[in-house]
N, C-alpha and C. Protein backbone atom coordinates (compact mmCIF):
# COMPACT_ATOMS: atom_id res chain seq x y z
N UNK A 1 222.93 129.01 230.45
CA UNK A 1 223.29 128.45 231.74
C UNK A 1 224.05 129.50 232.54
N UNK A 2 223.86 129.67 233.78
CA UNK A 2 224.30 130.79 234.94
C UNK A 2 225.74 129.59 235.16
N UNK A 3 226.76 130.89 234.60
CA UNK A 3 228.15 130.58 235.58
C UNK A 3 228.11 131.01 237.03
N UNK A 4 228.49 130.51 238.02
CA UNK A 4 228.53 130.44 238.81
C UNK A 4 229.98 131.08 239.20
N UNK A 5 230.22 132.44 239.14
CA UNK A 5 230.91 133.33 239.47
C UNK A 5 231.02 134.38 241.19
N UNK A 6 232.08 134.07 241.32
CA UNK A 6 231.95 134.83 242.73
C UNK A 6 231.80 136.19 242.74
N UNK A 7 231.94 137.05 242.07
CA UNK A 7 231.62 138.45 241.58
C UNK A 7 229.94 138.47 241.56
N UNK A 8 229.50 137.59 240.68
CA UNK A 8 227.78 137.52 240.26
C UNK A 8 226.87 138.22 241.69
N UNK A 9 227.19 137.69 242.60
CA UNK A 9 226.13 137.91 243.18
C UNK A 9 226.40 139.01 244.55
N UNK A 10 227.52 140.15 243.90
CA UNK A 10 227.65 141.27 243.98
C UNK A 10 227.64 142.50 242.75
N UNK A 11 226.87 142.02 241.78
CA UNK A 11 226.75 142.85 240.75
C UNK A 11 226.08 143.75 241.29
N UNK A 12 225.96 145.03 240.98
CA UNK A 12 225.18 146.10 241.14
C UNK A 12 224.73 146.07 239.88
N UNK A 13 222.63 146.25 240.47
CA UNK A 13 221.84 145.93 239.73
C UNK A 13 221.22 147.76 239.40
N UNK A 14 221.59 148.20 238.10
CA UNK A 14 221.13 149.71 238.03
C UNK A 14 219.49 149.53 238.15
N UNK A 15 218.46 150.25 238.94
CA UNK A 15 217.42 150.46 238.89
C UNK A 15 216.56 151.08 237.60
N UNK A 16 217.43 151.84 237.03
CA UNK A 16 216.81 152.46 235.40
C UNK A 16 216.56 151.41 234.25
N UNK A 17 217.16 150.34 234.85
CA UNK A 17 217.38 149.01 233.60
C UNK A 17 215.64 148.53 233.71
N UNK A 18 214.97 148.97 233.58
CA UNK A 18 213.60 148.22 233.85
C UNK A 18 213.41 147.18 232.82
N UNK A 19 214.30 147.34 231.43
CA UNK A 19 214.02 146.65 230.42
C UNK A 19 214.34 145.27 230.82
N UNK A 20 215.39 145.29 231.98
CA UNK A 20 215.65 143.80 232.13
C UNK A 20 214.34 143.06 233.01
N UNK A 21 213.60 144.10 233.59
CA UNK A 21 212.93 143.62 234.57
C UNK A 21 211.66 142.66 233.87
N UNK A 22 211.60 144.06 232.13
CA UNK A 22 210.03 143.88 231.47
C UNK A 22 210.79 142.15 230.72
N UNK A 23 212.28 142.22 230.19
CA UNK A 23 212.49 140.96 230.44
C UNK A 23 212.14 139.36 230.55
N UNK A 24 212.14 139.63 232.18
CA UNK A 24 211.74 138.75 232.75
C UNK A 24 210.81 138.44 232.55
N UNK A 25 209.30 139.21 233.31
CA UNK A 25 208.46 139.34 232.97
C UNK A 25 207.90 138.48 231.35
N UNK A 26 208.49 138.99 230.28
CA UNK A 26 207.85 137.87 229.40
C UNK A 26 208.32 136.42 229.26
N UNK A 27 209.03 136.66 229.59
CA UNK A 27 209.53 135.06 229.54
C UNK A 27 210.48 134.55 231.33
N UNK A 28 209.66 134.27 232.33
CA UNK A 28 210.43 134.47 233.18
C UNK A 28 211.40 132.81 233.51
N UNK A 29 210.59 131.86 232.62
CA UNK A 29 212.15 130.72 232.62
C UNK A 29 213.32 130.31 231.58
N UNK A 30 212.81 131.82 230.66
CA UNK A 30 214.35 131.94 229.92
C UNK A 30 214.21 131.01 228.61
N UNK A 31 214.91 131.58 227.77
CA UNK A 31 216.01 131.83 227.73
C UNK A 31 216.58 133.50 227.98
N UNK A 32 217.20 133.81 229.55
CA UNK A 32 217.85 135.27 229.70
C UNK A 32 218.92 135.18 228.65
N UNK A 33 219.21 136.72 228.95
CA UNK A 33 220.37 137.49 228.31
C UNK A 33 221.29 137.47 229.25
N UNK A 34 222.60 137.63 229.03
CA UNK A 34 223.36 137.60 230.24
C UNK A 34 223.53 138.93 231.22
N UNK A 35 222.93 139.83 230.88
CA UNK A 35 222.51 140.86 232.01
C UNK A 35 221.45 140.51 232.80
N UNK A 36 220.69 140.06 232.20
CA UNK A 36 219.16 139.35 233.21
C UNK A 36 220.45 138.43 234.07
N UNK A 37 220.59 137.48 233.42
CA UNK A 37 221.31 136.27 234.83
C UNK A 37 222.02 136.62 235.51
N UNK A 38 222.86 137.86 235.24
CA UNK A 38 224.16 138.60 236.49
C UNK A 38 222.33 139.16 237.69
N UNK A 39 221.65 139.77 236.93
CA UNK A 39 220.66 139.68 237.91
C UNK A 39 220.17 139.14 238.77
N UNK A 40 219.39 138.29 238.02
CA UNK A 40 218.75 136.69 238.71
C UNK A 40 219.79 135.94 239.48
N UNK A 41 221.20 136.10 239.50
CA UNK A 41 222.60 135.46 240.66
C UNK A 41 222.30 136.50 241.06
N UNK A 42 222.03 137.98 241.22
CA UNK A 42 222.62 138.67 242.74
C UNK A 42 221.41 138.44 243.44
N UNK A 43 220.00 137.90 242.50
CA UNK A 43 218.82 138.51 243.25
C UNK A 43 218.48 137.13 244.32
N UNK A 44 219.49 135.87 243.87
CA UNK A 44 218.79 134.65 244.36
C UNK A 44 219.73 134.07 245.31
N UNK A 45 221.05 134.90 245.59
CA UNK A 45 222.41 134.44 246.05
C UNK A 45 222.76 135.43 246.97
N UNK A 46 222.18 136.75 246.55
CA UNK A 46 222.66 137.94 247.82
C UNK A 46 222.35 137.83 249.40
N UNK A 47 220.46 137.21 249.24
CA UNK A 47 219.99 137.36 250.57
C UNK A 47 219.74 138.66 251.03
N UNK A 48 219.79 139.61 250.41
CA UNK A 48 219.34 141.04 250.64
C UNK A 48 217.82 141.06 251.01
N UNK A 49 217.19 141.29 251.84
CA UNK A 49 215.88 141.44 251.75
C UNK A 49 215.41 140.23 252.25
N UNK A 50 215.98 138.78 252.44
CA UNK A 50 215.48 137.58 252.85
C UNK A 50 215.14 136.96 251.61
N UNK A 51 215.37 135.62 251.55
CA UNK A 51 215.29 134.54 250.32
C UNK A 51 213.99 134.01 250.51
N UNK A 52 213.33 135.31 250.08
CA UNK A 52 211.95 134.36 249.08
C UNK A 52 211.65 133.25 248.02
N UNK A 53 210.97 132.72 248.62
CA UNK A 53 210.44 131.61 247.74
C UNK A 53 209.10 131.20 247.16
N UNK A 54 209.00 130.25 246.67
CA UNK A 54 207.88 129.82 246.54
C UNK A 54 207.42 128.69 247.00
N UNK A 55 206.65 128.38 247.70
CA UNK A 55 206.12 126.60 248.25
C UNK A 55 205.14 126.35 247.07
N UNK A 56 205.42 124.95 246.90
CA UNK A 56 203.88 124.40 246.28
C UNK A 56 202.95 124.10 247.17
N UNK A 57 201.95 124.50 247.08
CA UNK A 57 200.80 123.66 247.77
C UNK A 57 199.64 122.67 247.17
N UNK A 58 199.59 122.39 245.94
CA UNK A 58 199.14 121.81 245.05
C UNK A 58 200.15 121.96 243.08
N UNK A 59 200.57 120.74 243.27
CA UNK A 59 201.82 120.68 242.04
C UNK A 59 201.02 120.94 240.41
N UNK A 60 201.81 122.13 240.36
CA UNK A 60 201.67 122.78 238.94
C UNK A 60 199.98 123.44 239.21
N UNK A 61 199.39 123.61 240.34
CA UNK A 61 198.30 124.40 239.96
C UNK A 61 198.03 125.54 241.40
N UNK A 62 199.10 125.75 242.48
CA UNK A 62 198.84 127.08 243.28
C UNK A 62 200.11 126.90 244.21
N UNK A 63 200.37 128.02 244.60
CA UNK A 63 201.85 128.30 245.21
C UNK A 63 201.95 129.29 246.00
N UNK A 64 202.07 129.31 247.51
CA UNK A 64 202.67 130.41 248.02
C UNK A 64 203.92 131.40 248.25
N UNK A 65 203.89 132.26 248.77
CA UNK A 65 205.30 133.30 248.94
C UNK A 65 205.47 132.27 250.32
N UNK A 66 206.63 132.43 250.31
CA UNK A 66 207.74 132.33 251.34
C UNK A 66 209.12 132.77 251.55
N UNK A 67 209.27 132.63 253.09
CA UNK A 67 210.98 133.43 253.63
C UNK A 67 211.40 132.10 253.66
N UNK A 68 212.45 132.18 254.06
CA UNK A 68 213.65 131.71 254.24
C UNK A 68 213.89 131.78 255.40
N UNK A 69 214.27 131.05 256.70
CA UNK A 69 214.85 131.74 257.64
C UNK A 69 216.50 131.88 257.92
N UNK A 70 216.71 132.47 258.55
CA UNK A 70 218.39 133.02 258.53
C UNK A 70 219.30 131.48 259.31
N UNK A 71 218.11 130.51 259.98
CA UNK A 71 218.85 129.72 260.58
C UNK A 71 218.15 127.89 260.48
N UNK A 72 219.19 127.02 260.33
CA UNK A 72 218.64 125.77 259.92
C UNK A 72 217.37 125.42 261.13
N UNK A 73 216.35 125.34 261.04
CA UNK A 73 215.83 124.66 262.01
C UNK A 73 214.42 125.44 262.66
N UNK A 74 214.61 126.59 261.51
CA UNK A 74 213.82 127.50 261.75
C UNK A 74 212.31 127.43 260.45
N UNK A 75 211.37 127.53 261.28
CA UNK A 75 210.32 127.14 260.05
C UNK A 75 210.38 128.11 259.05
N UNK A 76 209.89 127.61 257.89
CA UNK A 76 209.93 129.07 256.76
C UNK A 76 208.55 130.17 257.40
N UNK A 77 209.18 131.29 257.09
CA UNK A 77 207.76 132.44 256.62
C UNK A 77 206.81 132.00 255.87
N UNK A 78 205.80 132.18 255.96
CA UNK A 78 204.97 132.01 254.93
C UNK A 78 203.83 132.78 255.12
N UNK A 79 203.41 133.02 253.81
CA UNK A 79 202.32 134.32 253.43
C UNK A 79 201.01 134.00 252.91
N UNK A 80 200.02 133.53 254.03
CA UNK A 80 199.12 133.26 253.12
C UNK A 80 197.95 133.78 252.31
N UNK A 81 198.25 135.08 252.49
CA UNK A 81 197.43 136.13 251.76
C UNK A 81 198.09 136.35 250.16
N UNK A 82 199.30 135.27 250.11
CA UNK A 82 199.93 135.24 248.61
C UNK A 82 199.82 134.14 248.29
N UNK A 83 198.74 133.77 247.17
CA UNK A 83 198.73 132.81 247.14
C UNK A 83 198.34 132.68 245.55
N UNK A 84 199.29 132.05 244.75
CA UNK A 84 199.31 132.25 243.42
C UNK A 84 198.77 130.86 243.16
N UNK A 85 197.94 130.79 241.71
CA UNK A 85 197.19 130.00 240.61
C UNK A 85 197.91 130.05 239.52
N UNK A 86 198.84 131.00 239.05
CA UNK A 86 199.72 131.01 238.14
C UNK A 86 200.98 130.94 238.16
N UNK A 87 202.17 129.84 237.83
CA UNK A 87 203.38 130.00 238.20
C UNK A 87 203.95 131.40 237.68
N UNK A 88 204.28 131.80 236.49
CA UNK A 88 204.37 132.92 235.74
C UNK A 88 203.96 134.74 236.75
N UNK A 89 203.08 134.21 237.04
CA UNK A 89 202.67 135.52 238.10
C UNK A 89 203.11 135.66 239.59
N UNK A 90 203.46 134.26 239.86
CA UNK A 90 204.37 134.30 241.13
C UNK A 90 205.73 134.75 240.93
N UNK A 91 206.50 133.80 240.08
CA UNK A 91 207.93 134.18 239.76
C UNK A 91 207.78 135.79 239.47
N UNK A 92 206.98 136.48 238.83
CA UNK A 92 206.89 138.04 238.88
C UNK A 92 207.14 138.37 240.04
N UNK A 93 206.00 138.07 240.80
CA UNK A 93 206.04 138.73 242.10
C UNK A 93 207.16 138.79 243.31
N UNK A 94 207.45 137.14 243.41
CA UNK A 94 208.66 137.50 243.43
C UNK A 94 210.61 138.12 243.13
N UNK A 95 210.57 138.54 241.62
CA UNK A 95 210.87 139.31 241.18
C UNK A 95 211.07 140.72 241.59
N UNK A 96 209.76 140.83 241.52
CA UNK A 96 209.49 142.17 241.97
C UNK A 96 209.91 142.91 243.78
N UNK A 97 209.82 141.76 244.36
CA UNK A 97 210.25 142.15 245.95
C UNK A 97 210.93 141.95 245.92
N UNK A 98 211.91 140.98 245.05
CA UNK A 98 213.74 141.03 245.47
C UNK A 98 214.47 142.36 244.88
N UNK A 99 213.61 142.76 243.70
CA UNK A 99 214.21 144.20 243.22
C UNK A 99 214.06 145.23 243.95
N UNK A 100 212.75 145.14 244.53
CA UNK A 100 212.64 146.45 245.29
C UNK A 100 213.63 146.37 246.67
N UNK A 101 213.72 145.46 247.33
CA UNK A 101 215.01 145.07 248.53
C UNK A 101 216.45 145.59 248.23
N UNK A 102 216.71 145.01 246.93
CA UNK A 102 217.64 145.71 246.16
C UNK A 102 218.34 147.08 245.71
N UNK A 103 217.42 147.02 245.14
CA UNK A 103 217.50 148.69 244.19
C UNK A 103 216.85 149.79 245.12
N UNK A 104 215.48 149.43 245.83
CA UNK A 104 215.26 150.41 246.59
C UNK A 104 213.87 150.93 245.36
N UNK A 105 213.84 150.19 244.49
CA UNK A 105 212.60 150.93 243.58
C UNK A 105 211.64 149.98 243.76
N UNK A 106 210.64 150.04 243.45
CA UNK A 106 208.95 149.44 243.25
C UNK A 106 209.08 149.25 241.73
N UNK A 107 208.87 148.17 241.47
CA UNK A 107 208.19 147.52 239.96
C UNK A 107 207.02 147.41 240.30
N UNK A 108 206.30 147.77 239.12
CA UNK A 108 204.51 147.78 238.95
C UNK A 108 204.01 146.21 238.87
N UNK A 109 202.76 146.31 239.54
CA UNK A 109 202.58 144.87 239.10
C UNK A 109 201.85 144.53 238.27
C-alpha cells in the first residue's frame, strides 16, 4: 500500500534505474517494491508532463490515452490514434510517457 507522503511526489526519479521501469512492466498492478511506489507517487501526483490517463471505452476490453486538463470544466485530451485492447500494454505506455516527461529519457516499447 502507497503511504501517502508529502516528500513522495517530489522524489527524484534516477533515469539509470531502468530495472524499476522493467519492474513495472512485468507486473504493472503489483505487488511494487517500495522504490517502484516512491515512483508511481511522483509519476501520478507530480503533474509533470500532464496527467495522463486512461478512458474506458468498452469495460475490460479497449481503452484510450488521455490528458487531464489543468482546469475543472475543461474536456479531457484524448488520443485516438491510442487506442489499447490490452490493459497491461496501456498502463506501459503510459508509464512510459510519464518517465520520459520526467527523467527526460525514452523507455523502449
Amino acid at each position: 500500500m502507497l503511504v501517502n507522503a508529502p516528500a513522495a511526489a517530489h522524489y527524484v526519479i534516477d533515469p539509470a534505474r531502468v530495472d524499476l521501469a522493467e519492474e513495472f512492466r512485468r507486473n504493472p498492478k503489483g505487488p511494487h517494491s517500495a522504490e517502484l511506489m516512491k515512483v508511481l507517487h511522483r509519476m501520478r501526483w507530480s503533474g509533470e508532463g500532464g496527467r495522463f490517463v486512461l478512458i474506458t471505452l468498452d469495460p475490460g476490453r479497449r481503452w484510450m490515452l488521455g490528458r487531464l486538463p489543468g482546469a475543472r470544466g475543461v474536456p479531457v485530451e484524448t488520443f485516438a490514434n491510442r487506442i489499447y485492447a490490452d490493459i497491461n500494454e496501456a498502463e506501459w505506455d503510459v508509464f512510459r510517457i510519464r518517465w520520459q516527461a520526467i527523467t527526460g529519457r525514452e523507455l523502449p516499447a
